[in-house]
Protein backbone atom coordinates (compact mmCIF):
# COMPACT_ATOMS: atom_id res chain seq x y z
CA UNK A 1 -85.74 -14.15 94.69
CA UNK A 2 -83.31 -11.46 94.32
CA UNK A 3 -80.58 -13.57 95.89
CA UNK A 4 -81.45 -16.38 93.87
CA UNK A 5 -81.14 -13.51 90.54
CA UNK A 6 -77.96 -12.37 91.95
CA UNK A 7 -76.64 -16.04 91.98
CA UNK A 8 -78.13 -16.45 88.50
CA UNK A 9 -76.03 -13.65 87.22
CA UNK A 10 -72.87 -14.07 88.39
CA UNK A 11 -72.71 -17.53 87.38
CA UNK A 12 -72.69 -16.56 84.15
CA UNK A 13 -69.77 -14.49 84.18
CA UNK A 14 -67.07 -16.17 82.15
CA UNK A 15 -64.52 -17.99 83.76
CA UNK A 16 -60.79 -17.52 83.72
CA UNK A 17 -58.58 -20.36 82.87
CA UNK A 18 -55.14 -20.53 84.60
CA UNK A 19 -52.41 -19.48 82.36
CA UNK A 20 -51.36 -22.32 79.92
CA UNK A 21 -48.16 -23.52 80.90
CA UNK A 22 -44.91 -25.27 78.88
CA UNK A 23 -44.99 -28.80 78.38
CA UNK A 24 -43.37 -31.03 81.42
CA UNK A 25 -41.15 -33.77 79.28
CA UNK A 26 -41.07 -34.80 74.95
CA UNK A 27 -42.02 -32.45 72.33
CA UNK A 28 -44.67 -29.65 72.85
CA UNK A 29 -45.43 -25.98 71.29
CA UNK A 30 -45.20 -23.29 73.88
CA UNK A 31 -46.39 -19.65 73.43
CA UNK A 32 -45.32 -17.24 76.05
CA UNK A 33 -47.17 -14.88 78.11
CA UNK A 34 -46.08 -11.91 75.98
CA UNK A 35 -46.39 -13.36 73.01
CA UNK A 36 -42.89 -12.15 71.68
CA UNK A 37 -41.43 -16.11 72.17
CA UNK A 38 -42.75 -18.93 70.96
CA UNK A 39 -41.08 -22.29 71.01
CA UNK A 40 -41.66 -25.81 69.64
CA UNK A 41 -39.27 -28.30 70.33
CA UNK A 42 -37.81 -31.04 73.29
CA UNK A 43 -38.73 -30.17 77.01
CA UNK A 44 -37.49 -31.80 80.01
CA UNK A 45 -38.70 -30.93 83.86
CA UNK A 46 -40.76 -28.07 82.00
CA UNK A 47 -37.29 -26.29 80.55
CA UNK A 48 -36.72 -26.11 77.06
CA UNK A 49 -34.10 -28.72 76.80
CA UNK A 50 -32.52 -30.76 73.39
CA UNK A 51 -33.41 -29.13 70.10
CA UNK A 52 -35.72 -26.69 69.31
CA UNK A 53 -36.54 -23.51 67.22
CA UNK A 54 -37.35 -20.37 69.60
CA UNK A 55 -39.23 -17.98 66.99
CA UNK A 56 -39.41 -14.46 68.19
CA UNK A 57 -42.18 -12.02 66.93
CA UNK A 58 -39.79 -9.20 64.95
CA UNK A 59 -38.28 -12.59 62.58
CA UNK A 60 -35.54 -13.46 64.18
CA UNK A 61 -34.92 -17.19 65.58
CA UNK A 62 -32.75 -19.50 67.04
CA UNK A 63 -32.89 -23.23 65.60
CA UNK A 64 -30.50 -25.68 67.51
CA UNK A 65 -29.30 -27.03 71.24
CA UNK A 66 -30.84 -25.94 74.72
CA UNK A 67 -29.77 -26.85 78.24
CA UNK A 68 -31.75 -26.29 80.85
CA UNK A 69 -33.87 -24.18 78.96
CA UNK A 70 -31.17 -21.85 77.80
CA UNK A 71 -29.29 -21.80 74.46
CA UNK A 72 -26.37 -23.67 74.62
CA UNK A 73 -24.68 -25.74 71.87
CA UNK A 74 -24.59 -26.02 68.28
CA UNK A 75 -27.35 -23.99 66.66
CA UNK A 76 -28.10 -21.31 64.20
CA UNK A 77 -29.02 -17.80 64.87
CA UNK A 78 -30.86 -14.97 62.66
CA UNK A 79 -31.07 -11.94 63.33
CA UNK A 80 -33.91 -10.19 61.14
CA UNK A 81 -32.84 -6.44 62.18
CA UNK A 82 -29.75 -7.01 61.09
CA UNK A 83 -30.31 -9.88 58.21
CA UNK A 84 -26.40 -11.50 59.77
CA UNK A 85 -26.57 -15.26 60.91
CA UNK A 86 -24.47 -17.61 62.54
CA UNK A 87 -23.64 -20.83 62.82
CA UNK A 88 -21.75 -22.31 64.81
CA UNK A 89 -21.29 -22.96 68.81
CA UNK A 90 -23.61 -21.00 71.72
CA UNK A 91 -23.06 -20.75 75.45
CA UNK A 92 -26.37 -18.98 77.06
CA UNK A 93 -27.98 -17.94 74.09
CA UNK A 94 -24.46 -16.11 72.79
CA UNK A 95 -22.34 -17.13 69.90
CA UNK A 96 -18.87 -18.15 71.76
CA UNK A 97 -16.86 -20.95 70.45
CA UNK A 98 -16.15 -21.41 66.64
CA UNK A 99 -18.94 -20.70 64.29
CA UNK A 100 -19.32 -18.95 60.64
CA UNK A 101 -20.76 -15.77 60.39
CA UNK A 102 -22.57 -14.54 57.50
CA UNK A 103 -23.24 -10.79 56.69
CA UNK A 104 -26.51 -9.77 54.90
CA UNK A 105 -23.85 -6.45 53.55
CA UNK A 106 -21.76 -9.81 52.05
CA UNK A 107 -18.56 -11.82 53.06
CA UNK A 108 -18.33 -13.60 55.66
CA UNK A 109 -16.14 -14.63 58.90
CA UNK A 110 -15.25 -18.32 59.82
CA UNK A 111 -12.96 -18.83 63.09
CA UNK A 112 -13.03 -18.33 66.68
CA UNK A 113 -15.80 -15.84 68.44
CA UNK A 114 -16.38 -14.91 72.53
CA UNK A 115 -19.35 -12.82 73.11
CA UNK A 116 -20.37 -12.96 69.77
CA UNK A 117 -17.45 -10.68 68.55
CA UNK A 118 -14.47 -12.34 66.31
CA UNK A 119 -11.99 -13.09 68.84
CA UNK A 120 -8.81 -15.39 68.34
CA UNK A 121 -8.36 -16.38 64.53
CA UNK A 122 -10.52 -16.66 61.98
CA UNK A 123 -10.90 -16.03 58.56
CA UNK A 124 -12.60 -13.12 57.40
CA UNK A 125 -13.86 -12.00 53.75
CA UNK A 126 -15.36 -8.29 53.07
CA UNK A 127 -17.96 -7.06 51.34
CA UNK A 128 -15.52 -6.25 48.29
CA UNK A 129 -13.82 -9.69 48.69
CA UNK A 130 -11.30 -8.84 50.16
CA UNK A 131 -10.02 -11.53 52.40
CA UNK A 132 -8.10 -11.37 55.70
CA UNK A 133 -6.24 -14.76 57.59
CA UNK A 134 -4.91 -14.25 61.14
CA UNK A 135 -5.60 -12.81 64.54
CA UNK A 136 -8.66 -11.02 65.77
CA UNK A 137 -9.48 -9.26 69.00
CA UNK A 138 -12.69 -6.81 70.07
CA UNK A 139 -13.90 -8.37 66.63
CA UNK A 140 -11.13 -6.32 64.61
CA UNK A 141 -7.62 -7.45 63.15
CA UNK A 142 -5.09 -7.69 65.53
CA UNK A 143 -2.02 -9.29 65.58
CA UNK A 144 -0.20 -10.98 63.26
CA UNK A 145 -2.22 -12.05 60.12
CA UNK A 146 -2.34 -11.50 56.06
CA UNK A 147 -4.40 -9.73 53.79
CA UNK A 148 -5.65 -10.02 50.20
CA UNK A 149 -6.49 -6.62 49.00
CA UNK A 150 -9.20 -6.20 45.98
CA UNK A 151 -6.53 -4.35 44.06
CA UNK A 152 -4.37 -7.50 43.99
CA UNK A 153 -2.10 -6.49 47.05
CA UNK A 154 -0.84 -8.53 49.96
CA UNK A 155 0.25 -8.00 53.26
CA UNK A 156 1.29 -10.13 56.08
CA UNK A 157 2.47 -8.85 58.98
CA UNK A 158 1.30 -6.89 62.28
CA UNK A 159 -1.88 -5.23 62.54
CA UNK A 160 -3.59 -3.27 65.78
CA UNK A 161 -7.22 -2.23 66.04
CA UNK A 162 -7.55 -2.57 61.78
CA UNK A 163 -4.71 -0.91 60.85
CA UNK A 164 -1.17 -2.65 59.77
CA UNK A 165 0.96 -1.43 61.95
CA UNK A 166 4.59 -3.23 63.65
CA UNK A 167 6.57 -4.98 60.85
CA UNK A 168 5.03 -6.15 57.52
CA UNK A 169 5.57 -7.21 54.18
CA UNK A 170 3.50 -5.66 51.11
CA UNK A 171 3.85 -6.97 48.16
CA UNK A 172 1.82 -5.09 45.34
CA UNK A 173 0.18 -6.44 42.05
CA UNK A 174 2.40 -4.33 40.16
CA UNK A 175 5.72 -6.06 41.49
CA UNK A 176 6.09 -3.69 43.67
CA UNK A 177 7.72 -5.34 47.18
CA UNK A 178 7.76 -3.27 50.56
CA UNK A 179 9.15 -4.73 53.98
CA UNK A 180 9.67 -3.06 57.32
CA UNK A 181 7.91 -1.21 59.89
CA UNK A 182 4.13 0.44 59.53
CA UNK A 183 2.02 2.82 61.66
CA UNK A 184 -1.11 3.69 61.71
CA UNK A 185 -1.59 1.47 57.81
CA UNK A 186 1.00 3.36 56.37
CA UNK A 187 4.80 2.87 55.52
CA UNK A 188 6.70 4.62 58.86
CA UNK A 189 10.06 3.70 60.18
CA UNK A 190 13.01 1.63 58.59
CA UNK A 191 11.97 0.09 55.97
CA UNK A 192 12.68 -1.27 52.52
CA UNK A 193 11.10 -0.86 48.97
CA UNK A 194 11.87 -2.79 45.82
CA UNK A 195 10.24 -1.02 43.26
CA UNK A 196 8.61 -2.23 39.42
CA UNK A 197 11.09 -0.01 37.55
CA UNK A 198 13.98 -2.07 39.22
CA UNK A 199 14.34 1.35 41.83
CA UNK A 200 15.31 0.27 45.16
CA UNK A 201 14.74 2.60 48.05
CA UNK A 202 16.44 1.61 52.17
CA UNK A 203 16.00 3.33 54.67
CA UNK A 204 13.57 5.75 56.72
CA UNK A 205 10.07 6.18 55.61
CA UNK A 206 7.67 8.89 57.46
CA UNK A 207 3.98 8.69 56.50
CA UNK A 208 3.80 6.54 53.81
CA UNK A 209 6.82 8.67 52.09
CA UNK A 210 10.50 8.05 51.83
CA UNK A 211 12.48 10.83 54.18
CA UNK A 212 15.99 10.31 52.54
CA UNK A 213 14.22 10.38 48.85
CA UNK A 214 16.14 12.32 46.22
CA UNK A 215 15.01 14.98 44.83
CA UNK A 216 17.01 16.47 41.73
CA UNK A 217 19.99 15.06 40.08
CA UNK A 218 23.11 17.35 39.13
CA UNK A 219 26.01 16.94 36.99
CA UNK A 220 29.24 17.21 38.56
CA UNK A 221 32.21 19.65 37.21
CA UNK A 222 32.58 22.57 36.30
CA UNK A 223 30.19 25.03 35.59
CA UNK A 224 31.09 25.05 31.80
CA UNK A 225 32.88 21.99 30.69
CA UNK A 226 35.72 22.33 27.82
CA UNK A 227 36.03 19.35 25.80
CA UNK A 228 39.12 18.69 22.96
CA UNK A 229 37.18 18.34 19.34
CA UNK A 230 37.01 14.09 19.38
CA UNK A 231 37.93 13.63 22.25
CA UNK A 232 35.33 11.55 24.66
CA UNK A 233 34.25 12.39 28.02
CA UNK A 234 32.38 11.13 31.31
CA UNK A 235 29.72 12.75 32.89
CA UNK A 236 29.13 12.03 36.54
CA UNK A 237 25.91 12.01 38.07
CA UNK A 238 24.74 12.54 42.02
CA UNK A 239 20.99 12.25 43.62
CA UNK A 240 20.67 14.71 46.00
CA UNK A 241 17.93 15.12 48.69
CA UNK A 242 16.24 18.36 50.11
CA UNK A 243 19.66 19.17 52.31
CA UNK A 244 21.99 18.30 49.76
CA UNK A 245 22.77 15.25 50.77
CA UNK A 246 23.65 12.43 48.45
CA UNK A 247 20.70 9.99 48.03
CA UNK A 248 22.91 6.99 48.92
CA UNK A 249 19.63 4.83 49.91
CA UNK A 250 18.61 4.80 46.43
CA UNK A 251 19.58 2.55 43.87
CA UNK A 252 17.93 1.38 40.12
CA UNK A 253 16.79 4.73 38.66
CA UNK A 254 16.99 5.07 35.21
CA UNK A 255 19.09 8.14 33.61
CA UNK A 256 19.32 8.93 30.30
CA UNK A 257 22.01 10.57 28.28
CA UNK A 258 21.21 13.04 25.27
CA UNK A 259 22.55 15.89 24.10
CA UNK A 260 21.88 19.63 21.97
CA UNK A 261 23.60 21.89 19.95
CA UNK A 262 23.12 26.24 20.47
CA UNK A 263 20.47 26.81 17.71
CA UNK A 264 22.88 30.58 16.95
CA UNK A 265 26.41 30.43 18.03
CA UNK A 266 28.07 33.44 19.24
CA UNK A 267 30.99 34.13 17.18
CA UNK A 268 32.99 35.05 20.03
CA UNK A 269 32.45 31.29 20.98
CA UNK A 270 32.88 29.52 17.93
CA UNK A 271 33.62 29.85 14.13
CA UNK A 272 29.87 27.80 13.71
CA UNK A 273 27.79 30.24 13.36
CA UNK A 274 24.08 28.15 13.12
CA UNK A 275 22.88 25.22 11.55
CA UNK A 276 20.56 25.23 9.02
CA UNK A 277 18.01 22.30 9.06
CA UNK A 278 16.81 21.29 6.02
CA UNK A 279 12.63 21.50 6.47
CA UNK A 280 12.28 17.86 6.58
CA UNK A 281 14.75 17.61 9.80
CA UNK A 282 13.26 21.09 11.92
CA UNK A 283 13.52 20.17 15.26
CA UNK A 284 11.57 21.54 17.99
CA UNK A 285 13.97 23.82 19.78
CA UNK A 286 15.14 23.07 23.22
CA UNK A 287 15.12 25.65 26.19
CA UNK A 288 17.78 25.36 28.32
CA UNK A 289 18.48 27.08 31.43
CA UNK A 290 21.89 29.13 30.25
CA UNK A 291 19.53 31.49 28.24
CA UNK A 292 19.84 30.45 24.73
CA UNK A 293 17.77 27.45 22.63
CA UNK A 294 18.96 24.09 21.11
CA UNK A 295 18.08 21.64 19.08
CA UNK A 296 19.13 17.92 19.44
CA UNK A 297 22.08 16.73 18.41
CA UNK A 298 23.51 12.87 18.36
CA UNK A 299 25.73 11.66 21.34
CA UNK A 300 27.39 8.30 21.22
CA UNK A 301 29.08 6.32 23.68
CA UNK A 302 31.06 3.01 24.23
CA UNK A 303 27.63 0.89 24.72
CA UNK A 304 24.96 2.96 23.18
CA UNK A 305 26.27 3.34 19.25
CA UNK A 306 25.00 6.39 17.91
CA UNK A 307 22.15 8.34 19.56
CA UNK A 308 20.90 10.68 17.47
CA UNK A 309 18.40 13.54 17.46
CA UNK A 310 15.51 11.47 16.21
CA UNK A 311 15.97 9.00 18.93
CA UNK A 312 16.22 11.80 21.35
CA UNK A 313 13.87 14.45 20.48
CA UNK A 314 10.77 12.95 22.13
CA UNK A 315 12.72 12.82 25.41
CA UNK A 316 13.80 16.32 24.82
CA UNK A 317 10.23 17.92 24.50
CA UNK A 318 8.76 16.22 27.40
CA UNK A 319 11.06 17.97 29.48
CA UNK A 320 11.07 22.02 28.43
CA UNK A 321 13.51 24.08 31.29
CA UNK A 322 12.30 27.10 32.07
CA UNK A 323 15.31 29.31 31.35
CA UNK A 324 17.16 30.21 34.66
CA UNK A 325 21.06 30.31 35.94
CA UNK A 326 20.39 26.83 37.89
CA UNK A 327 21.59 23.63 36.20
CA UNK A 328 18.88 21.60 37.27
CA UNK A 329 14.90 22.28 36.29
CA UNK A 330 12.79 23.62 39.12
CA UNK A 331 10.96 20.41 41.00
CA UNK A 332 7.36 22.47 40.52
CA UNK A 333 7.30 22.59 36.76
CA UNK A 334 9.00 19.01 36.24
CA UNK A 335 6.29 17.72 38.34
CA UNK A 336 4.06 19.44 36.23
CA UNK A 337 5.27 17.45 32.99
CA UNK A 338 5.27 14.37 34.42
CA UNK A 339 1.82 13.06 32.24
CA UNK A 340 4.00 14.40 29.23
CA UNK A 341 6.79 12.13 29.96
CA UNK A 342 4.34 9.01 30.22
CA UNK A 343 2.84 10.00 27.32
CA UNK A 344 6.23 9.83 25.14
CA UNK A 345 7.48 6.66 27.03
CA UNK A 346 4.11 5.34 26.07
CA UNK A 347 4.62 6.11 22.23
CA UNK A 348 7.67 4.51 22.14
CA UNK A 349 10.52 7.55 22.18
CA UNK A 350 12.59 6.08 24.94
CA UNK A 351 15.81 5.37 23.83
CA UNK A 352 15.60 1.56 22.45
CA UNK A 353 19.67 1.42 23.30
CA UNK A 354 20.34 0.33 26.51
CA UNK A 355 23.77 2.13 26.46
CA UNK A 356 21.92 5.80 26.12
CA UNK A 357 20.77 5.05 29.89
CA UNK A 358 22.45 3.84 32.68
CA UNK A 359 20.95 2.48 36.50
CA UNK A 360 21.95 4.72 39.62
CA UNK A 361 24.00 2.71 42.48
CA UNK A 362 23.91 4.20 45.67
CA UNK A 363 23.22 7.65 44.99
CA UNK A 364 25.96 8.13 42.19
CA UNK A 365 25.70 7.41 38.02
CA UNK A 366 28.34 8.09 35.30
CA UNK A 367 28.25 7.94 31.26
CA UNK A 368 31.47 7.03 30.56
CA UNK A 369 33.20 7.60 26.83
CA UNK A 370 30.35 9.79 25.84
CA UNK A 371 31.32 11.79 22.39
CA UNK A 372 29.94 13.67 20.26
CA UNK A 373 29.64 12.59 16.57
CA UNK A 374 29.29 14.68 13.50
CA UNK A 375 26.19 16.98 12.48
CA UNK A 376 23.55 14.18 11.36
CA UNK A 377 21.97 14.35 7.62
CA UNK A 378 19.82 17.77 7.17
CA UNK A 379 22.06 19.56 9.96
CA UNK A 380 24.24 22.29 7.86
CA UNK A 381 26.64 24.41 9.86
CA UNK A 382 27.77 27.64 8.42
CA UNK A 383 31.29 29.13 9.57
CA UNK A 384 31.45 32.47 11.50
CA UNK A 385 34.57 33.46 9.10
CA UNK A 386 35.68 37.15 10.28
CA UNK A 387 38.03 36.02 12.93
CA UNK A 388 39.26 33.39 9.95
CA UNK A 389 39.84 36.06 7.41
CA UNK A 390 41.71 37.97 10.21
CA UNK A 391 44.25 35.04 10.60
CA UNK A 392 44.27 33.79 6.71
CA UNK A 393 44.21 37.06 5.37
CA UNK A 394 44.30 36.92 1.48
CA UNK A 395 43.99 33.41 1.50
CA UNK A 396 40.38 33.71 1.91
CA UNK A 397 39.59 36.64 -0.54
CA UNK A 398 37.59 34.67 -3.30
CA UNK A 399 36.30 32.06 -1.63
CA UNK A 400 32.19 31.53 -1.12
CA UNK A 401 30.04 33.35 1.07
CA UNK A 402 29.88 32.34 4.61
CA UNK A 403 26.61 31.31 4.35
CA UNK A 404 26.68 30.15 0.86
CA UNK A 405 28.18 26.03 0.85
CA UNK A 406 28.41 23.87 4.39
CA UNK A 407 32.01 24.27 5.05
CA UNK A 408 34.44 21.66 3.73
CA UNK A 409 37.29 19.26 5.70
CA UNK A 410 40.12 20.93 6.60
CA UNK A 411 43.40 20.05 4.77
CA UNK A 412 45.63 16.57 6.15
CA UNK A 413 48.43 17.71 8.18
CA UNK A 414 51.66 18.13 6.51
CA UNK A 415 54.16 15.05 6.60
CA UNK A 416 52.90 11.34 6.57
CA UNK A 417 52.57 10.57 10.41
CA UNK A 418 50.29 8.35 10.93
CA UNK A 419 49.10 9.76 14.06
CA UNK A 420 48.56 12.80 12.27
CA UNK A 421 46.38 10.82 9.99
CA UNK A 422 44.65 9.47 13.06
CA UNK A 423 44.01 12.36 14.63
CA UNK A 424 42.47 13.82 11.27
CA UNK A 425 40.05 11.63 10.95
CA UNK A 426 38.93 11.39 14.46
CA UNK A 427 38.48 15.03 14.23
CA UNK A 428 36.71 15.44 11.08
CA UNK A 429 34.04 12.49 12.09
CA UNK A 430 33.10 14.79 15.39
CA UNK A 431 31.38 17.83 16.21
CA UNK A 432 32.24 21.39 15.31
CA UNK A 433 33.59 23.42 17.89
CA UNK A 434 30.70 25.38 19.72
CA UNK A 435 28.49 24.99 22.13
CA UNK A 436 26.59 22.21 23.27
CA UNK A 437 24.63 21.16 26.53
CA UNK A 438 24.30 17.64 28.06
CA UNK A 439 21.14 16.64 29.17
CA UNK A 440 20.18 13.51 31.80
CA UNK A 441 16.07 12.80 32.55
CA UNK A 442 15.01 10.47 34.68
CA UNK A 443 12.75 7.98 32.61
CA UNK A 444 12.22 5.12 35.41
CA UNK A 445 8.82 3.77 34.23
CA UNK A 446 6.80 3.89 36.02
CA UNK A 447 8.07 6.26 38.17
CA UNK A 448 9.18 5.88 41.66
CA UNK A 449 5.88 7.31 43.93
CA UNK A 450 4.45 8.64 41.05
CA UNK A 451 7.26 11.40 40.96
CA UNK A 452 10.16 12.08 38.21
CA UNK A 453 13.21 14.44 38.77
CA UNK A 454 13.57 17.14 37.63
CA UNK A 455 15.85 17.05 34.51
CA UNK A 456 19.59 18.53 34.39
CA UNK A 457 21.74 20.45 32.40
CA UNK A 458 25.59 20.88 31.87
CA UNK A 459 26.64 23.56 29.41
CA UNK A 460 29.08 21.99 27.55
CA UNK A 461 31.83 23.75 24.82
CA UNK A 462 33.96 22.12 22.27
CA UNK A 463 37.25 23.52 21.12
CA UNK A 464 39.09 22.87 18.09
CA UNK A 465 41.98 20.15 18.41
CA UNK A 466 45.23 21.75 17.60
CA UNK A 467 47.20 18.82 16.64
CA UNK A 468 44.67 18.67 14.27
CA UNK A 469 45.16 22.11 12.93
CA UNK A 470 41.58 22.98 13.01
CA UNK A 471 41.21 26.94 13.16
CA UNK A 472 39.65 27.75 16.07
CA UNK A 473 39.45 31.60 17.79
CA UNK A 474 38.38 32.20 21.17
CA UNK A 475 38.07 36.19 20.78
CA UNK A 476 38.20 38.37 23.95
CA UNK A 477 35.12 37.78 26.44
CA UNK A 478 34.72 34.42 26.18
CA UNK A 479 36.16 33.24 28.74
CA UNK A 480 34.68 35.55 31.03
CA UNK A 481 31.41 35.18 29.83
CA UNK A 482 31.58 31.14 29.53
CA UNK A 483 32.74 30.65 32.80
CA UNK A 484 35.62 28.18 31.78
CA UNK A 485 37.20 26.47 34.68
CA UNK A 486 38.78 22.97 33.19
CA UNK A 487 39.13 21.66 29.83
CA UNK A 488 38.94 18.08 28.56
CA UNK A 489 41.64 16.52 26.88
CA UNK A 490 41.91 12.97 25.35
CA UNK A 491 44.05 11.88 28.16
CA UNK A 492 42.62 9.09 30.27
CA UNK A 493 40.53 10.87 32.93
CA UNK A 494 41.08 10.25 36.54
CA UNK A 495 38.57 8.09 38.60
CA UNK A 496 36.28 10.46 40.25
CA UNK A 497 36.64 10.49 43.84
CA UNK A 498 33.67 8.74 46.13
C-alpha cells in the first residue's frame, strides 16, 4: 500500500515540457529562452531567414532582411536608449553599406557607413542645421568636403578629425572671402582675405590673426610742416606694423583727410591770435597730441570740394588724442573708441565726398592738392597786432582795437601785374597764417577684425606769402620751439620716393 501511495504521489507531480523551440520553415512567432528577443517573421531550416521584426525587451527593434538567422540586408534599426534609427543596408546585425541616419537630438546623416560609424561620404545635417557635404572617416569630417554654417558661412576645403584644417576657402555672409591654409579650424599659414570694406589682406596668418597686420598709420615729413599761405600740399601716408615695417600686404583701407585750427595762437607763431565762434558755430575742441586744443577747420582738395568743419566734426570727436609728443594716438585708447566711431559712421558723419578719403595700396596713401580754404561763416580771427605796430609804426595809431572788428583784406599789390592780382586773390581766399594740424582716421566700415587704427596727427604751420605782401612775423623762439625743418612752397612737389 505504501508503494502503491508513493506511486500515487509522484504521478501527480507536474510535468515539464521540453523547451519550445523556433519554427522549422514559413512564418512563425518565436520567444526566446530569456525572454529579452522575440521574433515573428520568415524561418528557414529553424534560422530566422527573409524578413522579420526582432523586438527586444528595452524597445528597441530591428524590422527588415535576415540570412541565416543573422541580420543582413536592407532593414531598419531603433535604438530606444538612444531614440537614433537607421535605415539603410546591414551586414551581421551592423549598419555597413549606405543607409540614412536619423538623430533623436535632430539632423540627420545620409551616405556611406562601416561599422555603423559615417565612413566614406555622406551628407550630414546638425542639430542647428547646419549642413556638411564631403568626406567622413571614424564617423567625423575628414577630407575634403564643404560646409554650410548657421550663421550663413561656407567653407570648402580640407578638414581632419572635425576641424578645417589644409587649404580652404571661407566665404562669409557678410562678403567677407578668405582662401589659404587652416589649422586646427582657424586661419594659419599663407593665406588671403578679401574683406566687406573693400580691405584686402596677403600674406601670413597665425591663429586666426594676420602676422604682417598694420598697426598705426603715420604721416611722413617733417616733424612740423611749413606751408606758403595758398599754396596746396600732399600728405603721404604709410601703415606700419609692430616692427616698423611697412604694411605692404594690405591694401583697401579707408583714410580720411580733415583738418583743425589752434583754438589760441601764440603770437610768437602767428599774427592770429584766436577765433571767435559765434555761439551758433562752438565746436567741440579737439585734443591733439602737440599740447594745445583745436577746433575744426575746412580742408579742400582737387576731388573732395570743400570739407568743412561741419562735415568733419563728427569724425573729429570720435577720435579724442590723449595729449603726448607722439604723432600717432596710442593703440590702447583708440581701441577703446572704436564703438564711438561706429556710432558716428552709423549717424551719418562720414564724409559724403569721396575725395575727403582715399583707399591704401600696398601699404602707402597720399592726399594730394590738399589746401586750406578760408575761416568758414561764424569763425572770426582776431590779429595779434604788437609785432604789426612794431613794423607799421604810426600807421597803425588810430586804428580799432585788436579784438574789436575781424581783420580786413590786405591792400592789392602796387602796379597792375596780373600775377600780382593772382596771387592776391589766391591768398586772401585761404587760411590765415598760424597753426593748424592734419588729421587722417581710419573709417573702413566695418572695420578690418573688428579693429581701427589709431588716428594720426601732423602739426602743420602756415606762413604768410610774401609776394603777396601779407605781414607776417616769426619773432625769436619760434623756430626753436616749432621744430621747423622744410617749408612748402607752391612749386610742384617732387614724387615721393617708394
Amino acid at each position: 500500500m505504501a508503494a502503491a501511495g508513493e506511486g500515487t504521489r509522484s504521478s501527480r507531480r507536474p510535468r515539464r515540457d521540453p523547451p519550445r523551440r523556433p519554427p522549422r520553415d514559413g512564418y512563425g512567432v518565436y520567444v526566446y529562452p530569456n525572454s529579452f528577443f522575440r521574433y515573428e517573421g520568415e524561418w528557414k531550416g529553424g534560422k530566422k531567414h527573409g524578413h522579420g521584426k526582432l523586438l527586444f525587451k528595452d524597445g528597441s527593434y530591428y524590422e527588415g532582411a535576415f540570412v541565416d538567422g543573422e541580420i543582413t540586408g536592407e532593414g531598419r534599426r531603433h535604438w530606444a536608449w538612444s531614440g537614433d534609427t537607421f535605415s539603410g543596408q546591414f551586414v551581421l546585425g551592423e549598419p555597413q553599406g549606405r543607409g540614412v541616419m536619423e538623430y533623436k537630438a535632430g539632423g540627420c546623416y545620409e551616405g556611406e557607413v562601416s561599422h555603423g560609424a559615417r565612413e566614406g561620404h555622406g551628407f550630414l545635417v546638425d542639430q542647428d542645421g547646419q549642413v556638411y557635404q564631403g568626406s567622413f572617416h571614424g564617423n567625423k569630417r575628414h577630407g575634403p568636403g564643404q560646409m554650410l554654417f548657421k550663421n550663413g558661412d561656407k567653407y570648402d576645403g580640407d578638414w581632419v578629425r572635425d576641424q578645417r584644417q589644409g587649404h580652404g576657402v571661407l566665404r562669409c555672409a557678410d562678403g567677407s572671402t578668405y582662401e589659404g591654409q587652416w589649422h586646427s579650424d582657424v586661419f594659419s599659414g599663407l593665406g588671403s582675405m578679401a574683406h566687406c570694406s573693400g580691405l584686402t589682406y596677403s600674406g601670413l596668418w597665425i591663429n586666426g590673426h594676420p602676422a604682417e597686420q598694420a598697426t598705426k598709420m603715420v604721416i611722413l615729413g617733417p616733424e612740423v610742416m611749413e606751408v606758403v599761405q595758398g599754396c596746396p600740399f600732399s600728405v603721404h601716408i604709410q601703415l606700419l606694423q609692430d616692427q616698423g615695417e611697412i604694411a605692404q600686404g594690405e591694401s583697401g583701407r579707408v583714410l580720411q583727410i580733415s583738418a583743425a585750427v589752434r583754438y589760441v595762437q601764440l603770437p610768437a607763431y602767428s599774427e592770429v591770435s584766436f577765433f571767435q565762434v559765434d555761439r551758433d558755430s562752438q565746436e567741440t575742441l579737439i585734443q591733439t597730441p602737440f599740447g594745445f586744443e583745436c577746433i575744426p577747420y575746412p580742408v579742400s582738395s582737387r576731388e573732395a570740394g570743400v570739407l568743412g568743419p561741419r562735415a568733419t566734426k563728427g569724425a573729429a570727436e570720435t577720435s579724442m588724442p590723449l595729449p603726448g609728443g607722439d604723432q600717432e594716438l596710442d593703440s590702447d585708447a583708440a581701441h577703446g573708441q572704436e564703438d564711438t566711431l561706429s556710432d558716428q559712421l552709423a549717424r551719418g558723419c562720414a564724409p559724403c565726398c569721396p575725395g575727403a578719403c582715399q583707399r591704401v595700396q600696398q601699404g602707402r596713401a597720399a592726399f594730394t592738392d590738399v589746401l586750406l580754404g578760408p575761416p568758414p561763416p561764424g569763425y572770426h580771427p582776431f590779429l595779434f597786432l604788437d609785432s604789426l605796430h612794431k613794423k607799421a609804426g604810426s600807421r597803425s595809431r588810430g586804428g580799432p582795437h585788436p579784438r574789436a572788428a575781424p581783420p580786413t583784406a590786405p591792400e592789392p599789390p602796387g602796379g597792375s601785374r596780373p600775377e600780382g592780382r593772382a596771387m592776391e586773390e589766391r591768398t586772401s581766399a585761404a587760411a590765415y597764417p598760424g597753426e593748424y594740424v592734419v588729421t587722417i582716421r581710419d573709417v573702413t566700415t566695418p572695420p578690418f577684425l573688428g579693429r581701427t587704427l589709431p588716428t594720426a596727427f601732423k602739426h602743420l604751420r602756415v606762413v604768410a606769402n610774401s609776394s603777396a605782401q601779407q605781414p607776417h612775423v616769426l619773432e625769436e623762439g619760434a623756430e626753436a620751439s616749432g621744430g621747423r625743418q622744410a617749408t612748402y612752397s607752391c612749386t610742384p612737389e617732387p614724387p615721393l620716393p617708394q
